[in-house]
C-alpha atoms as a PDB file:
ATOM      1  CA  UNK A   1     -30.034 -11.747  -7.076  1.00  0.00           C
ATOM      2  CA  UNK A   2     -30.024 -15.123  -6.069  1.00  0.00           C
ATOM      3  CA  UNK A   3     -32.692 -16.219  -3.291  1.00  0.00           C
ATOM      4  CA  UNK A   4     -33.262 -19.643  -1.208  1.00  0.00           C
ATOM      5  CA  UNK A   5     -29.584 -20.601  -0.084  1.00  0.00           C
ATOM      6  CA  UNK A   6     -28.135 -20.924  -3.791  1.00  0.00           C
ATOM      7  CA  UNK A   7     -24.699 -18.835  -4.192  1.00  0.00           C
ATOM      8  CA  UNK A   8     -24.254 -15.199  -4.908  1.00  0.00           C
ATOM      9  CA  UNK A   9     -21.625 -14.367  -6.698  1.00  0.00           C
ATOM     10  CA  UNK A  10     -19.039 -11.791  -5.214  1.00  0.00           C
ATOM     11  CA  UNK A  11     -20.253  -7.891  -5.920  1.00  0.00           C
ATOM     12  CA  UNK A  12     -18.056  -6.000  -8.296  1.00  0.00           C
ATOM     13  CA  UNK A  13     -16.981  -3.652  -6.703  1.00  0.00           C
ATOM     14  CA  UNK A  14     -14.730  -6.457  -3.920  1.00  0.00           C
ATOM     15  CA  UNK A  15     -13.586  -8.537  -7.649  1.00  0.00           C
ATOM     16  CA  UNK A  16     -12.496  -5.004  -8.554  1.00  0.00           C
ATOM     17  CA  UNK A  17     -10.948  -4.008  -5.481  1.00  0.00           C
ATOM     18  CA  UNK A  18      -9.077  -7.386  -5.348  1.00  0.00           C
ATOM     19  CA  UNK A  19      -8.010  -6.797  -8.780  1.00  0.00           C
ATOM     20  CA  UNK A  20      -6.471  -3.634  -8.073  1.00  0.00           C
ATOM     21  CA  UNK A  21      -4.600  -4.551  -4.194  1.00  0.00           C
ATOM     22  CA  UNK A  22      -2.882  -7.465  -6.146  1.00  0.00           C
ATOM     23  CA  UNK A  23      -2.355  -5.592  -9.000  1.00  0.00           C
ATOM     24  CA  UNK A  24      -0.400  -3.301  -6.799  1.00  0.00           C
ATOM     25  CA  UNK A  25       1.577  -5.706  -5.409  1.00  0.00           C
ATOM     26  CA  UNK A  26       2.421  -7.290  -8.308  1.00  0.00           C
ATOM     27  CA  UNK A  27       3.828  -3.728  -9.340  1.00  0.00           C
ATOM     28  CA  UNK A  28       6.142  -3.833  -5.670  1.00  0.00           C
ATOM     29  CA  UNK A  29       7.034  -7.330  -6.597  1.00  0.00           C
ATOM     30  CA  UNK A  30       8.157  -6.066 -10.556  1.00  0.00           C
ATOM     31  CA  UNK A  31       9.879  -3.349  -8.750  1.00  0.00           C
ATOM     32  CA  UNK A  32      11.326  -5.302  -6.232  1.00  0.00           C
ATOM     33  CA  UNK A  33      12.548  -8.063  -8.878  1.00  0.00           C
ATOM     34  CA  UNK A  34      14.429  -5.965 -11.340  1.00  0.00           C
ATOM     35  CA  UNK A  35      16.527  -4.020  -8.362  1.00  0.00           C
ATOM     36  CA  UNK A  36      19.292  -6.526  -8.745  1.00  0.00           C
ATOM     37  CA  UNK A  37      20.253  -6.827  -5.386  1.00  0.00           C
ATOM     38  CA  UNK A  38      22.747  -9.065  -4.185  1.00  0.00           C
ATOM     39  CA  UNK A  39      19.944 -11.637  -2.351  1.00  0.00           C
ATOM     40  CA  UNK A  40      17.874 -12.222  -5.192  1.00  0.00           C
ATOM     41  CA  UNK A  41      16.918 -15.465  -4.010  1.00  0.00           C
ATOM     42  CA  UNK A  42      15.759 -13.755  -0.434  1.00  0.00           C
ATOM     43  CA  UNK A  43      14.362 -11.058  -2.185  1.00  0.00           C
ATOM     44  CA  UNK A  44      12.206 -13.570  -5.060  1.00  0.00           C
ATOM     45  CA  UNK A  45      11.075 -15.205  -1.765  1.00  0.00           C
ATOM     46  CA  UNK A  46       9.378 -12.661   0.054  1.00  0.00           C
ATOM     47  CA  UNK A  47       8.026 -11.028  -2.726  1.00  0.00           C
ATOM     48  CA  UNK A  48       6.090 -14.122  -3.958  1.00  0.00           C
ATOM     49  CA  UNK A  49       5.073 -15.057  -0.386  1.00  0.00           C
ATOM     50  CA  UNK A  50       3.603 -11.450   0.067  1.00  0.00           C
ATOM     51  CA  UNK A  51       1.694 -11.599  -2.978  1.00  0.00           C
ATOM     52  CA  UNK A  52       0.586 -15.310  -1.992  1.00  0.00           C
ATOM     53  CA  UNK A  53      -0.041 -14.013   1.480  1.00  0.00           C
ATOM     54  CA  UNK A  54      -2.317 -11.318   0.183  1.00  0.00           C
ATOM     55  CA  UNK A  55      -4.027 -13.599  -2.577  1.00  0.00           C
ATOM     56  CA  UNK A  56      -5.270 -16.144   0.671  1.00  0.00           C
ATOM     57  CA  UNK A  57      -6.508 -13.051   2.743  1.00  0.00           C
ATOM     58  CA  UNK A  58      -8.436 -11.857   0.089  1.00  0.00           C
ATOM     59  CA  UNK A  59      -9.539 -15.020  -1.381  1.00  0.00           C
ATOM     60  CA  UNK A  60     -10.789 -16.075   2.400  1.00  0.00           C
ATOM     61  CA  UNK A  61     -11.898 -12.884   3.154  1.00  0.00           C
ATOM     62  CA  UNK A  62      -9.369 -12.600   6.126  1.00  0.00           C
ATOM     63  CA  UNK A  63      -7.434  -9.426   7.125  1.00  0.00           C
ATOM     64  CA  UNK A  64      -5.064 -10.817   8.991  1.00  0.00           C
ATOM     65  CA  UNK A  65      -2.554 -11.187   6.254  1.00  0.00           C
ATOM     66  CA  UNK A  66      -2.954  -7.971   4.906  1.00  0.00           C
ATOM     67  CA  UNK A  67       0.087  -6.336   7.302  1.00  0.00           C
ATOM     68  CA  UNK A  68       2.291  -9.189   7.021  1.00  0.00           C
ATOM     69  CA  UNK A  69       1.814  -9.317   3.465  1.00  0.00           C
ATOM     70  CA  UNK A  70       2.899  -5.552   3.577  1.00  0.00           C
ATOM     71  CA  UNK A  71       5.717  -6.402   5.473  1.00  0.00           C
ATOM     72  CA  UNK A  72       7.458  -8.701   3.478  1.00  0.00           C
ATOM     73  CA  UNK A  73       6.990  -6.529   0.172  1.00  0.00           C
ATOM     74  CA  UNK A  74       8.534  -4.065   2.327  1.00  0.00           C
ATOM     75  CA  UNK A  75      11.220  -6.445   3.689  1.00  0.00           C
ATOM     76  CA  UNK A  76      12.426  -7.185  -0.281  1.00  0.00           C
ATOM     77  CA  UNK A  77      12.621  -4.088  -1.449  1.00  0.00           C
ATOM     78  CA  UNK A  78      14.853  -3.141   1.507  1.00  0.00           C
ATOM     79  CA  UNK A  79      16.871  -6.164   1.007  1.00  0.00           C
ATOM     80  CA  UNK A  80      17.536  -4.898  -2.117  1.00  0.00           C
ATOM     81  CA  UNK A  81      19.119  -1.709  -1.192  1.00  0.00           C
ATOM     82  CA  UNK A  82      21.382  -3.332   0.672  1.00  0.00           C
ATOM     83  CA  UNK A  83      24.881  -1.965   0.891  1.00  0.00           C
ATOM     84  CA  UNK A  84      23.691   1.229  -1.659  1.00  0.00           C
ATOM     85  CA  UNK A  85      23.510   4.255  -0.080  1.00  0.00           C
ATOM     86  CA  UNK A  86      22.176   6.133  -2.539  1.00  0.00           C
ATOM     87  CA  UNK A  87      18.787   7.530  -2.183  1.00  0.00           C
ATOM     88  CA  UNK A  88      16.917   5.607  -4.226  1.00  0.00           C
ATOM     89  CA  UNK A  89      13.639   7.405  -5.988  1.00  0.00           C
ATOM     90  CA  UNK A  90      11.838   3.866  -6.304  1.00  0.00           C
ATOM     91  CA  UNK A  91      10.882   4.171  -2.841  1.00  0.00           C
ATOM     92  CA  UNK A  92       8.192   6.969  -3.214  1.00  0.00           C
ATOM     93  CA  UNK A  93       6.765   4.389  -6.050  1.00  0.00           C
ATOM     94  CA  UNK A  94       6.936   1.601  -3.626  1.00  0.00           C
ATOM     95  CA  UNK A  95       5.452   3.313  -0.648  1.00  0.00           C
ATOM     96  CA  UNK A  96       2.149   4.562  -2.240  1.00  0.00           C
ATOM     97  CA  UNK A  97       1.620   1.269  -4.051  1.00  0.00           C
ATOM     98  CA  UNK A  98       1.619  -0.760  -0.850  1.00  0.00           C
ATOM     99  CA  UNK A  99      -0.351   1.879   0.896  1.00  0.00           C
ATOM    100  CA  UNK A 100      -3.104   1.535  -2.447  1.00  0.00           C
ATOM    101  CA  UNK A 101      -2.824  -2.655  -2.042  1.00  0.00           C
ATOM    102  CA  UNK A 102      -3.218  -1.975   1.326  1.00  0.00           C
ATOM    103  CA  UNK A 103      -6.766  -0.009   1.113  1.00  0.00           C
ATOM    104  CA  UNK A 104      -8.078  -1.832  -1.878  1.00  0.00           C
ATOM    105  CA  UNK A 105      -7.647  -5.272   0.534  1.00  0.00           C
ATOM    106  CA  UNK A 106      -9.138  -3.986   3.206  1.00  0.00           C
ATOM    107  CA  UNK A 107     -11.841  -2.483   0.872  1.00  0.00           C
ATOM    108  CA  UNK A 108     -12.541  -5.867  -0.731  1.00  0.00           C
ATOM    109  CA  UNK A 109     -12.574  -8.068   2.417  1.00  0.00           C
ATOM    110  CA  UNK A 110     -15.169  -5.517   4.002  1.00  0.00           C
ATOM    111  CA  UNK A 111     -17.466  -5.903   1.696  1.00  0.00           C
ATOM    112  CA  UNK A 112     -20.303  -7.811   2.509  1.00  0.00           C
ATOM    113  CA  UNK A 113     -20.925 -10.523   0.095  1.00  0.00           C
ATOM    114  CA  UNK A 114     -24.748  -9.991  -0.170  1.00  0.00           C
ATOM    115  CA  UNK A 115     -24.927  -6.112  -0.412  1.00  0.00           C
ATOM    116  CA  UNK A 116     -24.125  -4.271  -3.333  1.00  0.00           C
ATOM    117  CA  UNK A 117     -22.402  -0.748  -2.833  1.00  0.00           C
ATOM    118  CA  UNK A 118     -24.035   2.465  -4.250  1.00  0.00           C
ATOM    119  CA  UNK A 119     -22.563   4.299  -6.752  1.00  0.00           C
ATOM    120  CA  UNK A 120     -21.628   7.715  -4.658  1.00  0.00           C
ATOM    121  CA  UNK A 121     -20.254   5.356  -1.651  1.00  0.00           C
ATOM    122  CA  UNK A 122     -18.130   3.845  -4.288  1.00  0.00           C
ATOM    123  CA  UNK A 123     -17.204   7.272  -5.759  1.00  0.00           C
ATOM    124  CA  UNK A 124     -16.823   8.847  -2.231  1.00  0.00           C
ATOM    125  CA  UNK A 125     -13.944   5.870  -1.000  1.00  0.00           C
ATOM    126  CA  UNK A 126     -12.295   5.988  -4.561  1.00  0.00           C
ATOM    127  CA  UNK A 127     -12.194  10.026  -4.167  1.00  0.00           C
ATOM    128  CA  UNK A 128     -10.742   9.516  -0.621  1.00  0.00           C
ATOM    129  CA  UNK A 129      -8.825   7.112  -1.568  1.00  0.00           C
ATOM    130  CA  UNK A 130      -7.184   8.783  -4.503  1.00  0.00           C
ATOM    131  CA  UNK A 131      -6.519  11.694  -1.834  1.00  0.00           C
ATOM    132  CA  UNK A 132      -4.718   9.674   0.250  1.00  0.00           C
ATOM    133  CA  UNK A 133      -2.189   8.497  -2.036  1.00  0.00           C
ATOM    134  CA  UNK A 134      -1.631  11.807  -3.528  1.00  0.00           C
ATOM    135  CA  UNK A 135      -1.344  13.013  -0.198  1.00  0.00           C
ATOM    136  CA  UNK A 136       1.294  10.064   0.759  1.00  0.00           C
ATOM    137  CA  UNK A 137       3.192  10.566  -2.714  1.00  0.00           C
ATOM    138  CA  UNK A 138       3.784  13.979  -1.495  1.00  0.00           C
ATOM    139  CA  UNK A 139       4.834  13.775   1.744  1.00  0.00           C
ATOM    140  CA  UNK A 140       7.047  10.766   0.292  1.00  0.00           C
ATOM    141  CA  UNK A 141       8.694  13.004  -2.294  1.00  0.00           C
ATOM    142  CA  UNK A 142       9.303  15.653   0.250  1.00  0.00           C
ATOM    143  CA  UNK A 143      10.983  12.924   2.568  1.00  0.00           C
ATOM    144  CA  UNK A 144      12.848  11.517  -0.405  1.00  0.00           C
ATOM    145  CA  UNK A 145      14.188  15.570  -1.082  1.00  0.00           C
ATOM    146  CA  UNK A 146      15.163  15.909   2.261  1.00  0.00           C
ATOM    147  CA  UNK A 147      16.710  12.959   2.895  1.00  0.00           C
ATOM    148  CA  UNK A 148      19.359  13.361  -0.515  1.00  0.00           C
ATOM    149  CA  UNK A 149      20.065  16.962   0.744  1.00  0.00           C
ATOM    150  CA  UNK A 150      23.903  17.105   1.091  1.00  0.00           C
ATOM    151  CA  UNK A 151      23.804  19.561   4.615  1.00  0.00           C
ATOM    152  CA  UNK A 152      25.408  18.487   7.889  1.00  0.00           C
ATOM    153  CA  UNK A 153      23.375  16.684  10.257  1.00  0.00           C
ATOM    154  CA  UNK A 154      21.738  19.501  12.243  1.00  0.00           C
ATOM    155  CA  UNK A 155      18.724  21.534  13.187  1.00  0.00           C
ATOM    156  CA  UNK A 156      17.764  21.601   9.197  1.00  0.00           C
ATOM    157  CA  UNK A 157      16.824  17.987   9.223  1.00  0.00           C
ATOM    158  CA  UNK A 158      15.754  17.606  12.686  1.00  0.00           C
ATOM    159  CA  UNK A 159      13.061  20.031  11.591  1.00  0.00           C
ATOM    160  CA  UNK A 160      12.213  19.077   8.286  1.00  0.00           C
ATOM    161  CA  UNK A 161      11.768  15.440   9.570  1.00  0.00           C
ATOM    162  CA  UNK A 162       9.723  16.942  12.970  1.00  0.00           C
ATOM    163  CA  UNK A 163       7.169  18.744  10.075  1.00  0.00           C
ATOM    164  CA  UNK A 164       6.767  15.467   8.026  1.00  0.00           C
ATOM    165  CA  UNK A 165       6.316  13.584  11.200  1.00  0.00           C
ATOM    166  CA  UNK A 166       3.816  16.381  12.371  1.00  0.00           C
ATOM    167  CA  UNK A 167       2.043  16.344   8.910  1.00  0.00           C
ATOM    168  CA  UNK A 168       1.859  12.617   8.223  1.00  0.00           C
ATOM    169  CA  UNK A 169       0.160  12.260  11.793  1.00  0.00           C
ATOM    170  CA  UNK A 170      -2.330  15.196  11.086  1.00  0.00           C
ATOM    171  CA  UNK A 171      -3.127  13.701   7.418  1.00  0.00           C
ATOM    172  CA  UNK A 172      -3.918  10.562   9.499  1.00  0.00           C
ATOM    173  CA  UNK A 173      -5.904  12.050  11.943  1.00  0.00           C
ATOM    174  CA  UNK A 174      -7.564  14.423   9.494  1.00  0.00           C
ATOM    175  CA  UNK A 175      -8.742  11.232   7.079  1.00  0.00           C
ATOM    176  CA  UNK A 176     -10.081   9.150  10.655  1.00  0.00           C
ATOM    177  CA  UNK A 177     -12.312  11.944  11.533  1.00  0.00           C
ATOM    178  CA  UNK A 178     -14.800  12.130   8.707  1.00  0.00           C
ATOM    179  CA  UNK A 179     -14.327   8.530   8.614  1.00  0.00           C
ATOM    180  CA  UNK A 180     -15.405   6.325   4.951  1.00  0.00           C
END
């Protein structure tokens, strides 16, 4: 520890956390790349200005860029599905990687610069963390199932789609109660 006004050097646990939320998006962006859609240029574009995006937030400690960051990851890997309309398994890859850059940024910019985090905190967030994306891979592959199911448009879907609405809302408000 560093005392009298000299600098203290970022904890480990908001390098590691950085580490992993661009890591993740670097992952969307590989993804997002090699899809050989038909805008590549578009598509080369918003992935390097999300993972720019999300480099200044966490660099400056800012969360501000976090969702927009998000956002255009999101925005180039649906630019390059355009015109396929086949269900495309990449997306359950790409949905729980930007939900893991997601966390791990807004881990890493709420850390406080001058407090180190305990070892069970940092156990407790990774284990609730890990949940989470399990939980979202799940619900992701069930959406991805029902979606490629070849029945007519009808009471089937309306209800499988009403039960992952109902369950992604409960996960959510399940995870918000105990809180992190």
């Amino acid at each position: 520890m560093s005392r009298g006004g000299a600098v203290v050097s970022p904890p480990r646990t908001r390098l590691i956390t950085s580490a992993g939320a661009l890591a993740a998006f670097a992952l969307v962006d590989v993804i997002v790349v090699t899809a050989g859609g038909r805008l590549v240029v578009l598509e080369y574009a918003l992935s390097g200005l999300a993972l720019g995006g999300l480099a200044a937030g966490l660099a400056l400690r800012r969360a501000g860029p976090v969702p927009w960051a998000v956002l255009l990851a999101a925005a180039g890997y649906v630019l390059g599905r355009h015109d396929r309309s086949a269900v495309d398994g990449r997306a359950v890859v790409v949905g729980v990687l930007l939900l893991a850059a997601a966390e791990l940024a807004y881990w890493s910019i709420g850390e406080h610069p001058r407090i180190r985090s305990e070892r069970p905190v940092v156990a407790r967030r990774l284990a609730l963390l890990g949940a989470l994306l399990a939980c979202a891979f799940v619900v992701d592959v069930l959406l991805l199932a029902v979606s490629s199911l070849a029945v007519p448009r009808g009471a089937v879907l309306a209800a499988a789609g009403t039960a992952a609405a109902v369950a992604a809302v409960a996960l959510v408000l399940r995870l918000g109660r105990k809180g992190v």
